[in-house]
N, C-alpha and C. Protein backbone atom coordinates (compact mmCIF):
# COMPACT_ATOMS: atom_id res chain seq x y z
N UNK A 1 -5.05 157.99 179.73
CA UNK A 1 -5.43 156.65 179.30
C UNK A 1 -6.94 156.56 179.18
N UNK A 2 -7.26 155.84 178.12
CA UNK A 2 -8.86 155.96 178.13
C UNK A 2 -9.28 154.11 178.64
N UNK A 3 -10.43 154.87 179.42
CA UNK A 3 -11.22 153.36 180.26
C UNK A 3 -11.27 152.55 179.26
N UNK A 4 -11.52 151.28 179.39
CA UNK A 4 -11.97 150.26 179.08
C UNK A 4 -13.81 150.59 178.96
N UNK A 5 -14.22 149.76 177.76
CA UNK A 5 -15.36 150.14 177.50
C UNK A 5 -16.60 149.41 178.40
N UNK A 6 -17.44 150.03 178.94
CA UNK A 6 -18.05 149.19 179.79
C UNK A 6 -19.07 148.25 179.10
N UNK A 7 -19.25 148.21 177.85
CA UNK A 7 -19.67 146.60 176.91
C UNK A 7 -18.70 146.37 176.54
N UNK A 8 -18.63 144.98 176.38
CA UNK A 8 -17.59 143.79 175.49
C UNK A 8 -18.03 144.06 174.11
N UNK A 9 -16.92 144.26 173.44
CA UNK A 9 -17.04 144.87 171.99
C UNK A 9 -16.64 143.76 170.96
N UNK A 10 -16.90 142.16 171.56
CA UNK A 10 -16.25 141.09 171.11
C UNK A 10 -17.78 140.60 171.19
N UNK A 11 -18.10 139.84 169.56
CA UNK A 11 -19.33 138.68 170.16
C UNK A 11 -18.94 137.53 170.26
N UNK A 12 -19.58 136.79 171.26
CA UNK A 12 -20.09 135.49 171.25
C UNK A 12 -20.31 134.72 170.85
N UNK A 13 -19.65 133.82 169.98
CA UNK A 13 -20.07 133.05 168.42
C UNK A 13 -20.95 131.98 168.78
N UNK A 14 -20.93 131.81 170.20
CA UNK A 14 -21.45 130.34 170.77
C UNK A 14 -23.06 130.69 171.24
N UNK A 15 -23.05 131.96 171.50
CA UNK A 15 -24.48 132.94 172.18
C UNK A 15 -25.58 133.16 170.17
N UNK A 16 -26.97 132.40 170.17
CA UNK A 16 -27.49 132.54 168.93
C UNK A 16 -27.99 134.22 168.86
N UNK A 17 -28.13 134.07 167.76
CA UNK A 17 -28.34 135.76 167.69
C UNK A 17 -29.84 135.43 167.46
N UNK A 18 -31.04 136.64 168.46
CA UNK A 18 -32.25 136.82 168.70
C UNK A 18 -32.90 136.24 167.06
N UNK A 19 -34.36 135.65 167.19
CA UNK A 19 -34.68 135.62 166.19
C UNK A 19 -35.52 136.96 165.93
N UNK A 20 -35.47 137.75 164.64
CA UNK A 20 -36.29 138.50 163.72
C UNK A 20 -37.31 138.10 163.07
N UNK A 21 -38.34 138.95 162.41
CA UNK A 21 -39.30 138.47 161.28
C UNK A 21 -37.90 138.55 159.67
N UNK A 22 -36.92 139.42 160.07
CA UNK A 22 -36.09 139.40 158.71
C UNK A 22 -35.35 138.44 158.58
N UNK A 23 -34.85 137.56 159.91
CA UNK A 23 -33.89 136.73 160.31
C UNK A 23 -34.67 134.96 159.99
N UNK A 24 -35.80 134.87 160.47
CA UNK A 24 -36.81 133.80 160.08
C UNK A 24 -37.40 134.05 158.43
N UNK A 25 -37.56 134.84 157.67
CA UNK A 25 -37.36 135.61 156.15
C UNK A 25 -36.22 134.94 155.46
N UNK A 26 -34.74 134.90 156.12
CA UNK A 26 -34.02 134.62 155.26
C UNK A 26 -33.57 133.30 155.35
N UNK A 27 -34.08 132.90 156.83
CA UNK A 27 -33.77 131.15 156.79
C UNK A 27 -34.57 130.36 155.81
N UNK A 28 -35.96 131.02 155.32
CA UNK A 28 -36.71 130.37 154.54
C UNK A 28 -36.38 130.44 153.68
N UNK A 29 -36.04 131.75 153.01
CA UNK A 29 -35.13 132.20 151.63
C UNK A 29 -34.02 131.02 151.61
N UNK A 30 -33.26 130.70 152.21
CA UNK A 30 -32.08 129.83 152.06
C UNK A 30 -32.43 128.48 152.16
N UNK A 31 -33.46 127.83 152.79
CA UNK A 31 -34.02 126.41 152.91
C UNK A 31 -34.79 126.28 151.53
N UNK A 32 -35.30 127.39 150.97
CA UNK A 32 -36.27 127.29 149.61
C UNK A 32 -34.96 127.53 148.70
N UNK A 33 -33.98 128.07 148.56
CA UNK A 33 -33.04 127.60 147.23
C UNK A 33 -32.21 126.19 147.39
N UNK A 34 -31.80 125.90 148.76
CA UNK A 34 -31.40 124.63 148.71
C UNK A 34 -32.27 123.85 147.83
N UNK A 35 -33.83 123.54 148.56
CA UNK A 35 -34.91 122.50 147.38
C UNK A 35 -35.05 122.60 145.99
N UNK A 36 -34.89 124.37 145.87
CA UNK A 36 -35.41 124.01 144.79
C UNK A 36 -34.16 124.28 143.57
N UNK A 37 -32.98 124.69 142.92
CA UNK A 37 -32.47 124.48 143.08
C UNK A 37 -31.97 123.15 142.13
N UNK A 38 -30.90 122.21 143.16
CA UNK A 38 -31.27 121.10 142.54
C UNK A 38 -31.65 119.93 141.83
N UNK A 39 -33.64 120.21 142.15
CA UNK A 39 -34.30 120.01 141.55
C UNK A 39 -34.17 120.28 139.77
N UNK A 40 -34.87 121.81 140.16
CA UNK A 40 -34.60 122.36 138.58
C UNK A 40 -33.34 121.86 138.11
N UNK A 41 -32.12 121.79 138.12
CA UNK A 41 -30.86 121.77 137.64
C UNK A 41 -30.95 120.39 136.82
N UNK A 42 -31.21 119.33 138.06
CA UNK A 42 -30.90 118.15 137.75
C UNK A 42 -32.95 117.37 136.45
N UNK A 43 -33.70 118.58 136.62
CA UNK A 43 -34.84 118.00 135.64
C UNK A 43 -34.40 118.86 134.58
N UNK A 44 -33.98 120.17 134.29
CA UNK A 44 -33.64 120.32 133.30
C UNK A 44 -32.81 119.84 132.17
N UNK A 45 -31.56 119.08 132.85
CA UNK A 45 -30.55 118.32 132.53
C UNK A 45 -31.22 117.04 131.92
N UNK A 46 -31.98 116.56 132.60
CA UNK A 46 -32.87 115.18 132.18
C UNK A 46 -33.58 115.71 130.86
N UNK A 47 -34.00 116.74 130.77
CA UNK A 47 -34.76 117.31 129.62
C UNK A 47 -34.32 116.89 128.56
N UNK A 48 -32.84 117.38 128.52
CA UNK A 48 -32.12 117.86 127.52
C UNK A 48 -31.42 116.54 126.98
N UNK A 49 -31.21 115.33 128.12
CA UNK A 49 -30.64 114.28 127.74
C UNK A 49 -31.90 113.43 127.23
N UNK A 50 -32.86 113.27 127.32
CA UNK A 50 -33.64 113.14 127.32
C UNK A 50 -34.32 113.28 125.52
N UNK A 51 -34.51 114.60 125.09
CA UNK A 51 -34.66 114.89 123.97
C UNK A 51 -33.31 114.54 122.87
N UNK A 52 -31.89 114.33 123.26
CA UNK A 52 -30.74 114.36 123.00
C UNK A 52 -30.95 112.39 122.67
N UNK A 53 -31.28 111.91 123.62
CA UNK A 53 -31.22 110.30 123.83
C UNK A 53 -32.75 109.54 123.08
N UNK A 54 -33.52 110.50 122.96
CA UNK A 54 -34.95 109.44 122.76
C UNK A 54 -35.53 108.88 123.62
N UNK A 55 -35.23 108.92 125.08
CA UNK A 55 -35.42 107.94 126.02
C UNK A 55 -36.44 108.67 126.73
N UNK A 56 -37.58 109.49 126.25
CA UNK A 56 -38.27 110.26 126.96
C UNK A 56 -39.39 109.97 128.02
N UNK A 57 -39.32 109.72 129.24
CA UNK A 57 -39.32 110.65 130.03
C UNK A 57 -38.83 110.13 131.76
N UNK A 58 -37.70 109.10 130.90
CA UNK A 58 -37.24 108.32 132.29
C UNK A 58 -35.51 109.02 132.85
N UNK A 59 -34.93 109.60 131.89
CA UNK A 59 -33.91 110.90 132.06
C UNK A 59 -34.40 111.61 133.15
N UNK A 60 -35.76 112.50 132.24
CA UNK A 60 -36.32 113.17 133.53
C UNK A 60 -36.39 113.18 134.84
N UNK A 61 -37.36 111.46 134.60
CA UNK A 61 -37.48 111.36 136.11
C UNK A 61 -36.69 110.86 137.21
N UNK A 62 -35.70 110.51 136.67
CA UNK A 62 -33.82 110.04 137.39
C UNK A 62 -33.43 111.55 137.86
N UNK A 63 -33.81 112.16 136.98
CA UNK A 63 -33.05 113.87 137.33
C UNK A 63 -33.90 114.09 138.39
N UNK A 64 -34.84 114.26 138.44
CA UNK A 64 -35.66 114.86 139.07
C UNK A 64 -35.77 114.11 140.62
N UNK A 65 -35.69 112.48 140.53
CA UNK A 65 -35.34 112.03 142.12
C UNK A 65 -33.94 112.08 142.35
N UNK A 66 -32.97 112.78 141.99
CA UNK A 66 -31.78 112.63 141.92
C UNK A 66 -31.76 113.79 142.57
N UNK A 67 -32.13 114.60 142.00
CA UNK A 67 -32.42 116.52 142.93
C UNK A 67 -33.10 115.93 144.02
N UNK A 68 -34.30 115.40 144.12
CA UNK A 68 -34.81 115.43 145.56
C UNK A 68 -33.82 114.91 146.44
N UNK A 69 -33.09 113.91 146.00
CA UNK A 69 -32.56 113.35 146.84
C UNK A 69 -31.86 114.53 147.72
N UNK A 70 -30.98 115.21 146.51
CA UNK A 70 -29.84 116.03 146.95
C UNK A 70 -30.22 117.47 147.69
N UNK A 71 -31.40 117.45 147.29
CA UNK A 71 -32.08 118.49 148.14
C UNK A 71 -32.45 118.01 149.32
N UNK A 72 -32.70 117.32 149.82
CA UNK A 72 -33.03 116.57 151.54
C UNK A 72 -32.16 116.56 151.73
N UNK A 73 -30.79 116.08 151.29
CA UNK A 73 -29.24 116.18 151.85
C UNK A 73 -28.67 117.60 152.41
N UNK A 74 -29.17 118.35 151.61
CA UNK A 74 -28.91 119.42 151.44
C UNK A 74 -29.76 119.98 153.02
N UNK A 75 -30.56 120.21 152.90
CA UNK A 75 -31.70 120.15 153.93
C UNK A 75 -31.29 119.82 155.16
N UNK A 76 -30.83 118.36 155.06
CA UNK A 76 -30.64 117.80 156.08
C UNK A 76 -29.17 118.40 157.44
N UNK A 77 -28.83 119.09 155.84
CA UNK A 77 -27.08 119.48 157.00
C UNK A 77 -27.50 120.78 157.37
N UNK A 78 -28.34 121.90 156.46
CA UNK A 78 -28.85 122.92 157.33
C UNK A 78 -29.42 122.68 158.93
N UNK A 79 -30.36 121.56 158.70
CA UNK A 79 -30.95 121.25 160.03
C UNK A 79 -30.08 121.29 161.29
N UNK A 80 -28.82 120.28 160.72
CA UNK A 80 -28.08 119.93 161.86
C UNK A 80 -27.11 121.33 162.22
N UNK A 81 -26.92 122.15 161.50
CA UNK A 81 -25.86 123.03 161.43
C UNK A 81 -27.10 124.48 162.42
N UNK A 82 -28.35 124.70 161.87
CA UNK A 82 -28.89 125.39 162.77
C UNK A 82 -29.04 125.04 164.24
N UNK A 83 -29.11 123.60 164.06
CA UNK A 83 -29.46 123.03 166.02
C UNK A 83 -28.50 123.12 166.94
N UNK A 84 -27.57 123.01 165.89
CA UNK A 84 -25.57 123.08 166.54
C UNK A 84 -25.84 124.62 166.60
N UNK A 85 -26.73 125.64 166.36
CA UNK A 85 -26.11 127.08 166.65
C UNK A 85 -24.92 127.69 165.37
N UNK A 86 -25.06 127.11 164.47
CA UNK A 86 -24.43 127.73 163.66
C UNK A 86 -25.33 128.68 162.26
N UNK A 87 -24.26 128.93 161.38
CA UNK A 87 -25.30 129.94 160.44
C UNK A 87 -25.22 128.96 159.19
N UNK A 88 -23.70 128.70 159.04
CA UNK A 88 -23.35 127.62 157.59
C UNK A 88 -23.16 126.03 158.32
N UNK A 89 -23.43 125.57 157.57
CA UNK A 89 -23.08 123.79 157.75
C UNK A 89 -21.96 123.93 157.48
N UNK A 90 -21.27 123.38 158.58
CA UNK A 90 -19.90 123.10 159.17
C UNK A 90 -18.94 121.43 159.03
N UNK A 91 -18.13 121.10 158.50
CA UNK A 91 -17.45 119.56 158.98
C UNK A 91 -17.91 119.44 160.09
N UNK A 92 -17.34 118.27 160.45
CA UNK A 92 -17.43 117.69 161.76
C UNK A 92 -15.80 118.10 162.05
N UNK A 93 -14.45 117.88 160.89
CA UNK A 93 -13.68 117.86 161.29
C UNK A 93 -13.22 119.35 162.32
N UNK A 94 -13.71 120.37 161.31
CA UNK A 94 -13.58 121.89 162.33
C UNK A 94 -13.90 121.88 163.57
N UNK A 95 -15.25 121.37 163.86
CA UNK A 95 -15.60 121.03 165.00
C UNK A 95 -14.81 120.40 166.11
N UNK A 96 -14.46 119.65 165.72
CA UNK A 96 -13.11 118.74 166.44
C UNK A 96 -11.78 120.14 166.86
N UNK A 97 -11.30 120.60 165.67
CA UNK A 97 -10.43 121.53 165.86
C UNK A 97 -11.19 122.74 167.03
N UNK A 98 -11.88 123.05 166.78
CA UNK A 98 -12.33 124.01 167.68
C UNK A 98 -12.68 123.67 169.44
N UNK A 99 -13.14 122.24 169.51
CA UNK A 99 -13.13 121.83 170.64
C UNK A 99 -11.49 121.45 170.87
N UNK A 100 -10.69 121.09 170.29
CA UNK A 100 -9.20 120.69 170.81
C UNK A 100 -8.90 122.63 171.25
N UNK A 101 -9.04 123.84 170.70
CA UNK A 101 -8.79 124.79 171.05
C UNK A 101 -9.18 125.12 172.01
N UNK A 102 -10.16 125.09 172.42
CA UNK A 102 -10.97 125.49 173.81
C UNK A 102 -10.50 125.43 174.74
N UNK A 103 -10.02 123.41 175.01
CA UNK A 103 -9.14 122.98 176.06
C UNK A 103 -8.02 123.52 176.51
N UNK A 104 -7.81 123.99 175.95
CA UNK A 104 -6.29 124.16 175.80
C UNK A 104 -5.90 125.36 176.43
């Protein structure tokens, strides 16, 4: 029979994993496409309705606070989802499920 391994070969989902210079690298990488993103999507779109409508340059700027908006939203659930210890922004409802598992 072979021993049991003397490390736990199972991680910790609840334990954060150390920060890196590659690991702080890619949180920025991922907080900078959330903003920007968006943005671009929703001013390009204004562009185009914009040149399409005659209505130049208030399309735009609807697009363009329309991305910000959605980019702080966006933003905003990373925040909460890193402080909670997670990697992706999560429901609340999973959350719930996962604490009813625990108990149990």
């Amino acid at each position: 029979m072979k021993k049991a391994a003397a490390h736990p070969t199972h991680i910790n989902s609840r334990v954060p994993a150390p920060f890196t210079v590659g690991s702080v690298g890619l949180q920025f990488l991922d907080t900078t496409w959330r903003i920007a993103v968006p943005v671009v999507i929703f001013v390009v779109l204004g562009i185009i309705a914009d040149r399409s409508f005659g209505t130049k340059p208030w399309v735009t700027l609807a697009g363009a606070v329309l991305g910000f908006v959605l980019a702080g939203w966006l933003v905003k659930r990373e925040i909460a989802a890193v402080s909670m210890g997670d990697d992706e922004p999560v429901e609340a409802e999973s959350y719930e499920s996962q604490d009813s598992e625990e108990k149990k």
